[in-house]
PDB file of N, CA and C in Angstrom:
ATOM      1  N   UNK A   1      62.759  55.934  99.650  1.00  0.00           N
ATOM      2  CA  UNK A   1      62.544  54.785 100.478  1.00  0.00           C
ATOM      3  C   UNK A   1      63.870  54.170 100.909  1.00  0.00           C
ATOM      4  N   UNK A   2      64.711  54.336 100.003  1.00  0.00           N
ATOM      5  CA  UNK A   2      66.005  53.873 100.499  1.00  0.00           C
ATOM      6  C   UNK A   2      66.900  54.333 101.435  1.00  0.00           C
ATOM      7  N   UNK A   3      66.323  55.813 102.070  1.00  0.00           N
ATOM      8  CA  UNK A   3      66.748  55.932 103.352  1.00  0.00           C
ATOM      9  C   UNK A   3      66.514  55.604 104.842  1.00  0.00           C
ATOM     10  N   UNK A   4      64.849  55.339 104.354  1.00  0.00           N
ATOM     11  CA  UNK A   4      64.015  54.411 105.620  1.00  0.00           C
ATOM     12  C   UNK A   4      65.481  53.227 105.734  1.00  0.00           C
ATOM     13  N   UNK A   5      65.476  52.644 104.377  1.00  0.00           N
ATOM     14  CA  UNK A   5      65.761  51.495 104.487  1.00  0.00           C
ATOM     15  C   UNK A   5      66.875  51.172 105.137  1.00  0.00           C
ATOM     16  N   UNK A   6      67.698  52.559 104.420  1.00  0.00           N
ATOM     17  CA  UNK A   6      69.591  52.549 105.416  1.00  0.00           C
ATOM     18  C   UNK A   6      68.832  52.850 106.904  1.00  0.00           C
ATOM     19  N   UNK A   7      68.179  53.605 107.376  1.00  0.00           N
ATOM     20  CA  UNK A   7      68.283  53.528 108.771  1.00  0.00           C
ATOM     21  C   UNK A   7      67.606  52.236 109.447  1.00  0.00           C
ATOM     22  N   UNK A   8      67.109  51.652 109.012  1.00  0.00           N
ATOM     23  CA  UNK A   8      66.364  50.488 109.363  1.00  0.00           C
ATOM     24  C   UNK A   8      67.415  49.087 109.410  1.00  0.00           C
ATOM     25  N   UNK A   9      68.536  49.230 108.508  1.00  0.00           N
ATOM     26  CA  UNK A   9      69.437  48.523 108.341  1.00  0.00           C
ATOM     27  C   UNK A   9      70.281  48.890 109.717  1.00  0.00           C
ATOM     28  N   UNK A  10      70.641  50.249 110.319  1.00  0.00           N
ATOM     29  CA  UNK A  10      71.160  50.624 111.165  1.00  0.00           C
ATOM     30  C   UNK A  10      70.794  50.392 112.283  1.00  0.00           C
ATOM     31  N   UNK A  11      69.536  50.408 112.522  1.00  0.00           N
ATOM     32  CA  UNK A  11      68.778  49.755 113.335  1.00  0.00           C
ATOM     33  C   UNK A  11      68.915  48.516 113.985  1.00  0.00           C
ATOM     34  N   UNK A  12      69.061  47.687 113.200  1.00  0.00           N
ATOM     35  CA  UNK A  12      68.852  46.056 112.720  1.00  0.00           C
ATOM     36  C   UNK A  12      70.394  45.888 113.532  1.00  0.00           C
ATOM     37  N   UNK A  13      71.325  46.154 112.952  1.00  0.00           N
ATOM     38  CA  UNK A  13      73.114  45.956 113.274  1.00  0.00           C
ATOM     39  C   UNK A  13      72.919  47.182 114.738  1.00  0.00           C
ATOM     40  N   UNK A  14      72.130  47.483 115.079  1.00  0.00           N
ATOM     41  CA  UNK A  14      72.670  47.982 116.341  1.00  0.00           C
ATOM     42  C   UNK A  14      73.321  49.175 116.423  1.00  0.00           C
ATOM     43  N   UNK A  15      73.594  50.029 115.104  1.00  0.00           N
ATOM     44  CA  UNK A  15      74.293  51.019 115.524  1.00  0.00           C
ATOM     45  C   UNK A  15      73.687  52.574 115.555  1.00  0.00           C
ATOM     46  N   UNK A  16      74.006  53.458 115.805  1.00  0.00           N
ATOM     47  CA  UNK A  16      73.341  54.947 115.434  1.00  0.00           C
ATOM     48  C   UNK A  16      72.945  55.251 114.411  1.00  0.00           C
ATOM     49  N   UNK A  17      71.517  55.686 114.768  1.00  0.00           N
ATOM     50  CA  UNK A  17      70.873  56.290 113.435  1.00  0.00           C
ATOM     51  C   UNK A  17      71.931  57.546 112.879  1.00  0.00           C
ATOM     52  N   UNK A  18      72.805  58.342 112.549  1.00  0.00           N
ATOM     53  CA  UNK A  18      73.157  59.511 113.076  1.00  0.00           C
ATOM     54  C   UNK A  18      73.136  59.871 111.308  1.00  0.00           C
ATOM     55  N   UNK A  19      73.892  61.044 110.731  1.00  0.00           N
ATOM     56  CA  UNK A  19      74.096  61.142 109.348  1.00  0.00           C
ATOM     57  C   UNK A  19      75.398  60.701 108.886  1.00  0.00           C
ATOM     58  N   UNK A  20      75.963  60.391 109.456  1.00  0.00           N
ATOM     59  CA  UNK A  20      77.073  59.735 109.235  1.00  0.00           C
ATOM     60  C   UNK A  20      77.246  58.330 108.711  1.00  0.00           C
ATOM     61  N   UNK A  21      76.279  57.680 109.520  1.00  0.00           N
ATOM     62  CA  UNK A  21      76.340  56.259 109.201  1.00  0.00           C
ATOM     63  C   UNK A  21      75.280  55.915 108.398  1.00  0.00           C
ATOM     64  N   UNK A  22      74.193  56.608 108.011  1.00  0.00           N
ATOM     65  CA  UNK A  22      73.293  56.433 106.976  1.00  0.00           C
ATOM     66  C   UNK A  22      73.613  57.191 105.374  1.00  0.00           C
ATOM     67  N   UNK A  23      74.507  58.336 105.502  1.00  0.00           N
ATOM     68  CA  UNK A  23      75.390  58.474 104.323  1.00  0.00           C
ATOM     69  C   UNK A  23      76.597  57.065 103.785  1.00  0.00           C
ATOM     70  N   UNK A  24      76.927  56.181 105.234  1.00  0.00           N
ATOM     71  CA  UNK A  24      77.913  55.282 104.815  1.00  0.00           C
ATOM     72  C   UNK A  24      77.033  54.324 104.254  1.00  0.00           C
ATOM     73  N   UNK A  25      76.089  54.109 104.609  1.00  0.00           N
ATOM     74  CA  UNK A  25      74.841  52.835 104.284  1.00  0.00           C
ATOM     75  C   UNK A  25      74.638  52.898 102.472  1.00  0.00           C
ATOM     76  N   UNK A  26      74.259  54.180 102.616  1.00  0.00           N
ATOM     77  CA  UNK A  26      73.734  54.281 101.218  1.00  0.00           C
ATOM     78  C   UNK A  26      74.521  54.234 100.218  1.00  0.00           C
ATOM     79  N   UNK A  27      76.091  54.966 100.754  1.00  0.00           N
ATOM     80  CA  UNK A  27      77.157  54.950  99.600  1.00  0.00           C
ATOM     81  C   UNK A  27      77.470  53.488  99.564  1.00  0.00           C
ATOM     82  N   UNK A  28      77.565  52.845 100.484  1.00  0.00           N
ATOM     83  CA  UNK A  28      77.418  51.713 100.129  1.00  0.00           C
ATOM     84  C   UNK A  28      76.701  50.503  99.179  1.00  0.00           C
ATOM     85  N   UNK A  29      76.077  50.937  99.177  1.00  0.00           N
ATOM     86  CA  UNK A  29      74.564  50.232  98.107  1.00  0.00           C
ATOM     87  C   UNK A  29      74.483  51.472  96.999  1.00  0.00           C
ATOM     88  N   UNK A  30      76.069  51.923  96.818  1.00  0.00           N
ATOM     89  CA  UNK A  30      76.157  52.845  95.378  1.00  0.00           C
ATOM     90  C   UNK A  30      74.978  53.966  94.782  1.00  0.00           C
ATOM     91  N   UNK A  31      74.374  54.591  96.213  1.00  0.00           N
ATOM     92  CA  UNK A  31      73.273  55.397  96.076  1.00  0.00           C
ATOM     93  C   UNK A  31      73.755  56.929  96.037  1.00  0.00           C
ATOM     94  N   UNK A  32      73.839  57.770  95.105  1.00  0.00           N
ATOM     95  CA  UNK A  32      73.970  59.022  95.334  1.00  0.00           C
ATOM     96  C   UNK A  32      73.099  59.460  96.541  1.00  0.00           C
ATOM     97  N   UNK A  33      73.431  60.311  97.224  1.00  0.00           N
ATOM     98  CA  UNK A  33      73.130  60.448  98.635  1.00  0.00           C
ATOM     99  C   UNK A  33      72.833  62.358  98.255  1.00  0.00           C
ATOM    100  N   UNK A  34      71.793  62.413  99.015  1.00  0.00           N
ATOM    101  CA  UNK A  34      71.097  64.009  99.066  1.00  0.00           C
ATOM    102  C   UNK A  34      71.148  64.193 100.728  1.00  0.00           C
ATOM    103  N   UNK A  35      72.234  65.113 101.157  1.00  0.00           N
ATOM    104  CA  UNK A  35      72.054  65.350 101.782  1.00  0.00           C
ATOM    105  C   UNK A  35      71.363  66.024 103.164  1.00  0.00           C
ATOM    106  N   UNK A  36      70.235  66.714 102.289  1.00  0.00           N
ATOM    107  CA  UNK A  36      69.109  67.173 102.719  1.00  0.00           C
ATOM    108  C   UNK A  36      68.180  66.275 103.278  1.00  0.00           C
ATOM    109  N   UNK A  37      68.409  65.101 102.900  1.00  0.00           N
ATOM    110  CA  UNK A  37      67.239  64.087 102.472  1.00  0.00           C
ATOM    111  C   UNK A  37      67.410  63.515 104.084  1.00  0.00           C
ATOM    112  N   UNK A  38      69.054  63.147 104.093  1.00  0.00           N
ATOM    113  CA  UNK A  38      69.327  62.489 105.741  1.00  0.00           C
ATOM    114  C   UNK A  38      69.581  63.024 106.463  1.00  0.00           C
ATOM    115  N   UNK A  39      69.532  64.570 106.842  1.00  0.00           N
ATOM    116  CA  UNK A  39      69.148  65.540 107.485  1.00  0.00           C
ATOM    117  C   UNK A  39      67.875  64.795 108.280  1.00  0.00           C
ATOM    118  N   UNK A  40      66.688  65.571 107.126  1.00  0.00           N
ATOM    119  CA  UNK A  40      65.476  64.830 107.687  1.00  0.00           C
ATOM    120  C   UNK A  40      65.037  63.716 107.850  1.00  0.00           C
ATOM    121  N   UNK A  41      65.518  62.822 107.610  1.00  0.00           N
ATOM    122  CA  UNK A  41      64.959  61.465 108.074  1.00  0.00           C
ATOM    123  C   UNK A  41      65.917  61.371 109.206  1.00  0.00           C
ATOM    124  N   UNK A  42      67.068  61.975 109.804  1.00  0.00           N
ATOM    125  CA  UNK A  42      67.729  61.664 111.180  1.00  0.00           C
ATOM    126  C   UNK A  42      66.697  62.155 112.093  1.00  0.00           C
ATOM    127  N   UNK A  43      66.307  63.395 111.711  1.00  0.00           N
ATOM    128  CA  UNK A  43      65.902  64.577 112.434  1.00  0.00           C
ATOM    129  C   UNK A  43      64.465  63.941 112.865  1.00  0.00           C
ATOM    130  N   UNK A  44      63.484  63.179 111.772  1.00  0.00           N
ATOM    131  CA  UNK A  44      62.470  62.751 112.168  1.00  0.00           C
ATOM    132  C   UNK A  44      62.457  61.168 112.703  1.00  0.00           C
ATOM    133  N   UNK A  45      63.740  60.387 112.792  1.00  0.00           N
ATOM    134  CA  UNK A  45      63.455  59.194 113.408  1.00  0.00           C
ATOM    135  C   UNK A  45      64.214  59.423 114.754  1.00  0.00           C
ATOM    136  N   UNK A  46      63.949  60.881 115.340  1.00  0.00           N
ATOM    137  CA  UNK A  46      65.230  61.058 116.793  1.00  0.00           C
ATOM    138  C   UNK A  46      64.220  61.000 117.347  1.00  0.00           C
ATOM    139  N   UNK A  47      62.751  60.971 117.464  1.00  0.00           N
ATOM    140  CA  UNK A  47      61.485  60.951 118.401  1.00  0.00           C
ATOM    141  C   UNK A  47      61.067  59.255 118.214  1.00  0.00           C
ATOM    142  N   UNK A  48      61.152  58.379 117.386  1.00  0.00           N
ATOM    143  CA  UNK A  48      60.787  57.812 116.988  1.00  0.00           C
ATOM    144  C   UNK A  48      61.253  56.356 117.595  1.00  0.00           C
ATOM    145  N   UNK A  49      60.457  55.613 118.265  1.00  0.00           N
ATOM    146  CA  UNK A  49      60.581  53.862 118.997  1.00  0.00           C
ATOM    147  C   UNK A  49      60.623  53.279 118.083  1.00  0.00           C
ATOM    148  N   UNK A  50      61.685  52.999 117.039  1.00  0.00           N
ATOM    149  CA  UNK A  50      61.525  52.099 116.152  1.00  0.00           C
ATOM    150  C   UNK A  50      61.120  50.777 116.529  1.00  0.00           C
ATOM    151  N   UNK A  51      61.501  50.314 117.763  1.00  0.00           N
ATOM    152  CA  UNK A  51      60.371  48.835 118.246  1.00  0.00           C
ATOM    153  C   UNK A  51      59.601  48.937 118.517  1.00  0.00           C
ATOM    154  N   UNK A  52      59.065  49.638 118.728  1.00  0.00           N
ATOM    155  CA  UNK A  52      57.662  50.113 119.455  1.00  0.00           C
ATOM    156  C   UNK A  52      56.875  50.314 117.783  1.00  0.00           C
ATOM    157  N   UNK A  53      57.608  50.194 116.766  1.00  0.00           N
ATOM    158  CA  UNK A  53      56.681  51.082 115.808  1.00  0.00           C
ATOM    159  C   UNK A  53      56.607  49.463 115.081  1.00  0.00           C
ATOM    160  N   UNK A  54      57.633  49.018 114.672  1.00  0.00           N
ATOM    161  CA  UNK A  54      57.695  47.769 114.064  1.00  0.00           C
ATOM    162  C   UNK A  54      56.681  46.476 115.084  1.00  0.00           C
ATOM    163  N   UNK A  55      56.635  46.701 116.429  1.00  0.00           N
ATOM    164  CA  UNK A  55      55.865  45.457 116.738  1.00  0.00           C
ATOM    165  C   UNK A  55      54.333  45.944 116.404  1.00  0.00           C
ATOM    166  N   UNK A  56      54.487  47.256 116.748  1.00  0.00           N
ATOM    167  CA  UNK A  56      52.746  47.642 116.474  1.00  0.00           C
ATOM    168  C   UNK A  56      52.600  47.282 114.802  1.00  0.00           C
ATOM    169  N   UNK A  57      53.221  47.218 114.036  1.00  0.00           N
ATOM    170  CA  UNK A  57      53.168  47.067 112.456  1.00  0.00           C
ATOM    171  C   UNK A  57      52.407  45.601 112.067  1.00  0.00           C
ATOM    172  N   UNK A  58      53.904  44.592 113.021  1.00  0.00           N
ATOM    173  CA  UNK A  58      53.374  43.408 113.115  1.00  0.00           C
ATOM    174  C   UNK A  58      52.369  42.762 113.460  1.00  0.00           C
ATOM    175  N   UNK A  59      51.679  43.746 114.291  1.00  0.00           N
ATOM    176  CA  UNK A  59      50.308  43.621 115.087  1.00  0.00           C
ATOM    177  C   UNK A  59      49.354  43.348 114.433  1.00  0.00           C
ATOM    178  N   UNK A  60      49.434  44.330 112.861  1.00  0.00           N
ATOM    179  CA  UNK A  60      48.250  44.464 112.194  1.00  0.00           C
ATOM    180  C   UNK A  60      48.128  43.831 111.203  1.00  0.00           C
ATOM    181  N   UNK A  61      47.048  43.122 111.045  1.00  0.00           N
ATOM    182  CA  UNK A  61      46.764  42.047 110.290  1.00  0.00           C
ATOM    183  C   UNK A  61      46.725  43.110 108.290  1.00  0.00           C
ATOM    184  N   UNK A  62      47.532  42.482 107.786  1.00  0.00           N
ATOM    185  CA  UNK A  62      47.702  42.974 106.191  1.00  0.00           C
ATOM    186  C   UNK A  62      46.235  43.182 105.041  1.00  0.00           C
ATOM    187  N   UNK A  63      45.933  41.519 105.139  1.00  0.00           N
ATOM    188  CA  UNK A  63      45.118  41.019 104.638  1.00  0.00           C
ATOM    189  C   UNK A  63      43.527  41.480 104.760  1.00  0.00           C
ATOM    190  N   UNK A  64      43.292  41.519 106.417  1.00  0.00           N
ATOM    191  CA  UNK A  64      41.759  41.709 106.605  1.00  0.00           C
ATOM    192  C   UNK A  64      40.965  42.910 106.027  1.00  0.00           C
ATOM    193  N   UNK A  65      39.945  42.841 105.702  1.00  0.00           N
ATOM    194  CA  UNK A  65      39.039  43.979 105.471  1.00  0.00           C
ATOM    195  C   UNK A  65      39.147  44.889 106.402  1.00  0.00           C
ATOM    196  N   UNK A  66      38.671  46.327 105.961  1.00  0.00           N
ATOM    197  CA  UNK A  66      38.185  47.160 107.182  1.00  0.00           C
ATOM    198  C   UNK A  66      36.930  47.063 107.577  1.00  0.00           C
ATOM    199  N   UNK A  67      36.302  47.794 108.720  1.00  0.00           N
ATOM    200  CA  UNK A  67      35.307  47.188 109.227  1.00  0.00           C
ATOM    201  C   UNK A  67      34.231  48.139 108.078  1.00  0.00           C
ATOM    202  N   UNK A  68      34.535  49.186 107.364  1.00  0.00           N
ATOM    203  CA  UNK A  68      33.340  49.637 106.481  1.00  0.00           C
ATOM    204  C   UNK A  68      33.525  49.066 105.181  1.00  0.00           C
ATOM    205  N   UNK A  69      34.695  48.663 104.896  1.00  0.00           N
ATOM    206  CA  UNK A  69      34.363  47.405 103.715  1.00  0.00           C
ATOM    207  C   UNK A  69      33.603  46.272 104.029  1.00  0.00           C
ATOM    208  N   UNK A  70      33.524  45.891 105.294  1.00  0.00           N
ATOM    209  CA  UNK A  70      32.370  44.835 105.310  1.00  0.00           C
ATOM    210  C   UNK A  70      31.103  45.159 105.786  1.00  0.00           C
ATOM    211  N   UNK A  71      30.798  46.433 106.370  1.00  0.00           N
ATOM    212  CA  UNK A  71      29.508  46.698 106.460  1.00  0.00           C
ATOM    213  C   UNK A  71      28.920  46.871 105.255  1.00  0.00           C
ATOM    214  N   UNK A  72      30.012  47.281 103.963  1.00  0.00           N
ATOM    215  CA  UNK A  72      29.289  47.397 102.467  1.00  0.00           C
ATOM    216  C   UNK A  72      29.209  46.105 101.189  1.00  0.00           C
ATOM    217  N   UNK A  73      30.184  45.242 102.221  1.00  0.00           N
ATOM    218  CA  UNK A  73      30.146  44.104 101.775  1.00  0.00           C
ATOM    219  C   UNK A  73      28.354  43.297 102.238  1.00  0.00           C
ATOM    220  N   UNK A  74      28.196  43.382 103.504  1.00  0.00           N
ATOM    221  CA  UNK A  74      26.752  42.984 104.103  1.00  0.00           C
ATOM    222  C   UNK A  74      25.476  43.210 103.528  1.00  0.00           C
ATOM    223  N   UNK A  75      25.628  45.242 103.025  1.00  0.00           N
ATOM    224  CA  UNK A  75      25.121  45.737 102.400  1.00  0.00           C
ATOM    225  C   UNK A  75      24.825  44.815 100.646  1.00  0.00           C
ATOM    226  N   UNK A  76      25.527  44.773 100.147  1.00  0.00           N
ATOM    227  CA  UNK A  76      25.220  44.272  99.189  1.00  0.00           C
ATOM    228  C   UNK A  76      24.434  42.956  99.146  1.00  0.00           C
ATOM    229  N   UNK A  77      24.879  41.924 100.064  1.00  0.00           N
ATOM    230  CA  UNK A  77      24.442  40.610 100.192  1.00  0.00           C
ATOM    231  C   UNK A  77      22.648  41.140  99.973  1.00  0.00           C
ATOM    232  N   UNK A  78      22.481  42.278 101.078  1.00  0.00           N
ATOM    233  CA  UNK A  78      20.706  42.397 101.054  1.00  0.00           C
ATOM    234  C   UNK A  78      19.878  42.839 100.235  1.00  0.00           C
ATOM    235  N   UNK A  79      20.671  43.218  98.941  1.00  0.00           N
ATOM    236  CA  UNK A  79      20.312  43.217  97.228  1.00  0.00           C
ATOM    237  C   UNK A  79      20.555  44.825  97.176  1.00  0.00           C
ATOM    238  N   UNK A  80      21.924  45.449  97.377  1.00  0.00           N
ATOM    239  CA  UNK A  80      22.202  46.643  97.225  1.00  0.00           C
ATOM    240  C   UNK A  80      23.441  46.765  96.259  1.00  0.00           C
ATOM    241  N   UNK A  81      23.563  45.622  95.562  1.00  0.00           N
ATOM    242  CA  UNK A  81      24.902  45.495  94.854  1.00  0.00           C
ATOM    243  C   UNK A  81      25.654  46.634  94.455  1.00  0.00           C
ATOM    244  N   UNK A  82      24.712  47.144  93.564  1.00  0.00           N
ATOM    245  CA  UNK A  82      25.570  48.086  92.795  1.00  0.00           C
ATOM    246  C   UNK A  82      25.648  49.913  93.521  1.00  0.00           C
ATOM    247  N   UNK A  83      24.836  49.918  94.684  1.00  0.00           N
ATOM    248  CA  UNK A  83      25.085  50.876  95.235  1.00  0.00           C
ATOM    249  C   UNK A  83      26.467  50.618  96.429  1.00  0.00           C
ATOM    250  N   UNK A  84      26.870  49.431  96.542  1.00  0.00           N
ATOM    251  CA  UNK A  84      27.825  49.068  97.612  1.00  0.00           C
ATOM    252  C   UNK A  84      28.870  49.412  96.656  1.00  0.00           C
ATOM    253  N   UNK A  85      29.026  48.652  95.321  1.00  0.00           N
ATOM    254  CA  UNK A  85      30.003  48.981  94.658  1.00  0.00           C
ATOM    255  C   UNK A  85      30.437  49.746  94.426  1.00  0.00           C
ATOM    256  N   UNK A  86      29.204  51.006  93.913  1.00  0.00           N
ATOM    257  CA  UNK A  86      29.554  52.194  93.552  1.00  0.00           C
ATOM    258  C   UNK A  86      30.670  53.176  94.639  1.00  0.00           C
ATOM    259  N   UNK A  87      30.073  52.911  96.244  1.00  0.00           N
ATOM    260  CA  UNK A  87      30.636  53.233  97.751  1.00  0.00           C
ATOM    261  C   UNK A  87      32.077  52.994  97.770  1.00  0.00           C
ATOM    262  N   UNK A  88      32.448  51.650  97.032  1.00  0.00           N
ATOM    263  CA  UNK A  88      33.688  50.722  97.366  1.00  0.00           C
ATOM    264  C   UNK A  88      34.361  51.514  96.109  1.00  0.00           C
ATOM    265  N   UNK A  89      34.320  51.814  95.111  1.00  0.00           N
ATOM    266  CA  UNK A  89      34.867  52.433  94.096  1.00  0.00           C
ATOM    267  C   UNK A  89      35.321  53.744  94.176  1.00  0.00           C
ATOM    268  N   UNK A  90      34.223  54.455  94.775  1.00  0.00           N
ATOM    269  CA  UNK A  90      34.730  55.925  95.757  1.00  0.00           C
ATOM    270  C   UNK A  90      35.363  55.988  96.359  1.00  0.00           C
ATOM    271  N   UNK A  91      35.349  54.922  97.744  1.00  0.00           N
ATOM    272  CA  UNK A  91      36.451  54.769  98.806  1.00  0.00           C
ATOM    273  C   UNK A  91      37.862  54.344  98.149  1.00  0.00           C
ATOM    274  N   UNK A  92      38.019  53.640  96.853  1.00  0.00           N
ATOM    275  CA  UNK A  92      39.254  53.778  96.504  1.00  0.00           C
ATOM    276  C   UNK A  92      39.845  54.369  95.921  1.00  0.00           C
ATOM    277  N   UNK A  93      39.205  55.300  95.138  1.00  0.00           N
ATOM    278  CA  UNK A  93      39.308  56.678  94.511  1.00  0.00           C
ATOM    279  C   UNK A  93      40.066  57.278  95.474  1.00  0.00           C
ATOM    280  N   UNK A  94      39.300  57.536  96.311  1.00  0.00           N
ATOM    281  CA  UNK A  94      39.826  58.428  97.378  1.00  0.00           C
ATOM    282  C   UNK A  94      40.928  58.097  98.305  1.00  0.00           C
ATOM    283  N   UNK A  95      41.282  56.733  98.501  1.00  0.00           N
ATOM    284  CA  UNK A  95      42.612  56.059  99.244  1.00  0.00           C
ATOM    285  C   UNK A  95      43.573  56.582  98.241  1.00  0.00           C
ATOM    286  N   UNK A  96      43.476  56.806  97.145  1.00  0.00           N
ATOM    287  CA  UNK A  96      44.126  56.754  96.026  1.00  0.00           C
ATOM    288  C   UNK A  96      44.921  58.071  95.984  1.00  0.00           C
ATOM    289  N   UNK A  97      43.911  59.022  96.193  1.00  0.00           N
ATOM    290  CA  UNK A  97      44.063  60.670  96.031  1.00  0.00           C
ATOM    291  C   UNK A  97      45.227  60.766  97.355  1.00  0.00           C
ATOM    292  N   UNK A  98      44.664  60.309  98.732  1.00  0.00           N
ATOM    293  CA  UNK A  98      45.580  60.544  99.875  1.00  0.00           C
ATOM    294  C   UNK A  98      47.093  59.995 100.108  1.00  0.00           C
ATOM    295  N   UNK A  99      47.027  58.775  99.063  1.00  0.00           N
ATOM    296  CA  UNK A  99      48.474  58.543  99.591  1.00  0.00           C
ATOM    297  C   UNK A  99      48.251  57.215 100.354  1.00  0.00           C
ATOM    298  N   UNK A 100      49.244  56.439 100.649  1.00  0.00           N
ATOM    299  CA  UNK A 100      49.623  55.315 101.599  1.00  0.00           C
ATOM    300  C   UNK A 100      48.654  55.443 103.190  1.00  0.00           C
ATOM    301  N   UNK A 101      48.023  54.902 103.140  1.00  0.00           N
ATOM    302  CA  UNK A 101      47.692  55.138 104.960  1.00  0.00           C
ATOM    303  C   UNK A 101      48.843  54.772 106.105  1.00  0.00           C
ATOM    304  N   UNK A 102      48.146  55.491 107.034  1.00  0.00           N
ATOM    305  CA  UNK A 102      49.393  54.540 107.688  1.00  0.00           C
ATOM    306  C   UNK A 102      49.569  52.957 108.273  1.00  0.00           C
ATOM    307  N   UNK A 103      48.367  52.689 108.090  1.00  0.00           N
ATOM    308  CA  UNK A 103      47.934  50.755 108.483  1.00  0.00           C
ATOM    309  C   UNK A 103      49.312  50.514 107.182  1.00  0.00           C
ATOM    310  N   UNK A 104      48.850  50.635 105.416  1.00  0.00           N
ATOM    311  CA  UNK A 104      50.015  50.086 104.817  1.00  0.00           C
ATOM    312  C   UNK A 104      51.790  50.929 104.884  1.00  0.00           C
ATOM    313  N   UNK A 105      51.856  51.824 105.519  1.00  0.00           N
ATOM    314  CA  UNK A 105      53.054  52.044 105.975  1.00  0.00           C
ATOM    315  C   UNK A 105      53.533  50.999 106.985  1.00  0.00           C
ATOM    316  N   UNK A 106      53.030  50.775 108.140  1.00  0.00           N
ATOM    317  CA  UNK A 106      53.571  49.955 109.269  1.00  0.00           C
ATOM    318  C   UNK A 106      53.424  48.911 108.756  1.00  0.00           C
ATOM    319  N   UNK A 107      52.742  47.943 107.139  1.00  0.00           N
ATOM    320  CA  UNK A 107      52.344  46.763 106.938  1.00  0.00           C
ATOM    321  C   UNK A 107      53.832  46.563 106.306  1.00  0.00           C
ATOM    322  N   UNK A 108      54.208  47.421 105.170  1.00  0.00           N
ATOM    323  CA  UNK A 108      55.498  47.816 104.699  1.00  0.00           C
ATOM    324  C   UNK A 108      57.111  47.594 105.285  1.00  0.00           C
ATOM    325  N   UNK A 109      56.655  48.250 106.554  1.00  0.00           N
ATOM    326  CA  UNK A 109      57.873  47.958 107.554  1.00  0.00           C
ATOM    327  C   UNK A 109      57.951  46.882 108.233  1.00  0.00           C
ATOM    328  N   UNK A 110      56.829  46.368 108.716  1.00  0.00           N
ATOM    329  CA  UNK A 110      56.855  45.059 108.983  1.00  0.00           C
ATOM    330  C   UNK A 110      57.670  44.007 107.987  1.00  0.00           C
ATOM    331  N   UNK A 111      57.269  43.843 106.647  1.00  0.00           N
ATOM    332  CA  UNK A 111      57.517  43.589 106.075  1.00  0.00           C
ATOM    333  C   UNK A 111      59.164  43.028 105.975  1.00  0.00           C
ATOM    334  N   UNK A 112      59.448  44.068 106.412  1.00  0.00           N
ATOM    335  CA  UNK A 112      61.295  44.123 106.205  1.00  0.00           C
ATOM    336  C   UNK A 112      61.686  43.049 107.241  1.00  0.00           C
ATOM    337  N   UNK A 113      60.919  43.074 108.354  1.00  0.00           N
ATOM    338  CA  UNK A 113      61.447  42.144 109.384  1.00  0.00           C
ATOM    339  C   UNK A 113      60.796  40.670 109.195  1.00  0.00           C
ATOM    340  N   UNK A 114      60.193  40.707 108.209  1.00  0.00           N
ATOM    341  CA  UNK A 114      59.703  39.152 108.426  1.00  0.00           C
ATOM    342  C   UNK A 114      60.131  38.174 107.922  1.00  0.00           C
TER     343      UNK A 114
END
């Protein structure tokens, strides 16, 4: 994460993402540096609108439900409790198994700017 973070810092000050200056970032903040590592994160933020990605981030509300957590939220109100629960317990099982979505990735990055 701390290379998002050097390029995001690079970002921020205006200067080139490039490997040069995100190896200086990190040695800076006394990070052994893998060079492999800022290879690919140059390589994959050279397509990449970092404003375009951060306002869409900001866009999205952190907090709110999704819209099938509240259809199972509804569900329950009409005396389905423990089959909603059971639904809601699966669905996080399974957020769990996949990894970060990307709603809390862009919530993440937002984050940095706020």
């Amino acid at each position: 994460m701390e290379y998002v973070y050097a390029a995001l810092l690079l970002h921020y000050g205006k200067q080139p993402i490039n490997e040069e200056n995100v190896v200086k970032v990190l040695q800076a903040a006394g990070i052994q540096v893998d060079e492999v590592r800022v290879k690919a994160l140059v390589a994959a933020l050279k397509e990449v609108n970092i404003d375009e990605a951060i306002k869409t981030a900001v866009a999205m509300p952190v907090a709110a439900a999704p819209p099938a957590a509240a259809a199972q939220a509804g569900g329950a109100a009409a005396g389905g409790e423990q089959k909603a629960e059971t639904k809601a317990e699966e669905k996080k099982a399974e957020e769990k198994k996949e990894g970060p979505s990307e709603e809390e990735i862009a919530a993440g990055l937002a984050s940095l700017f706020g």
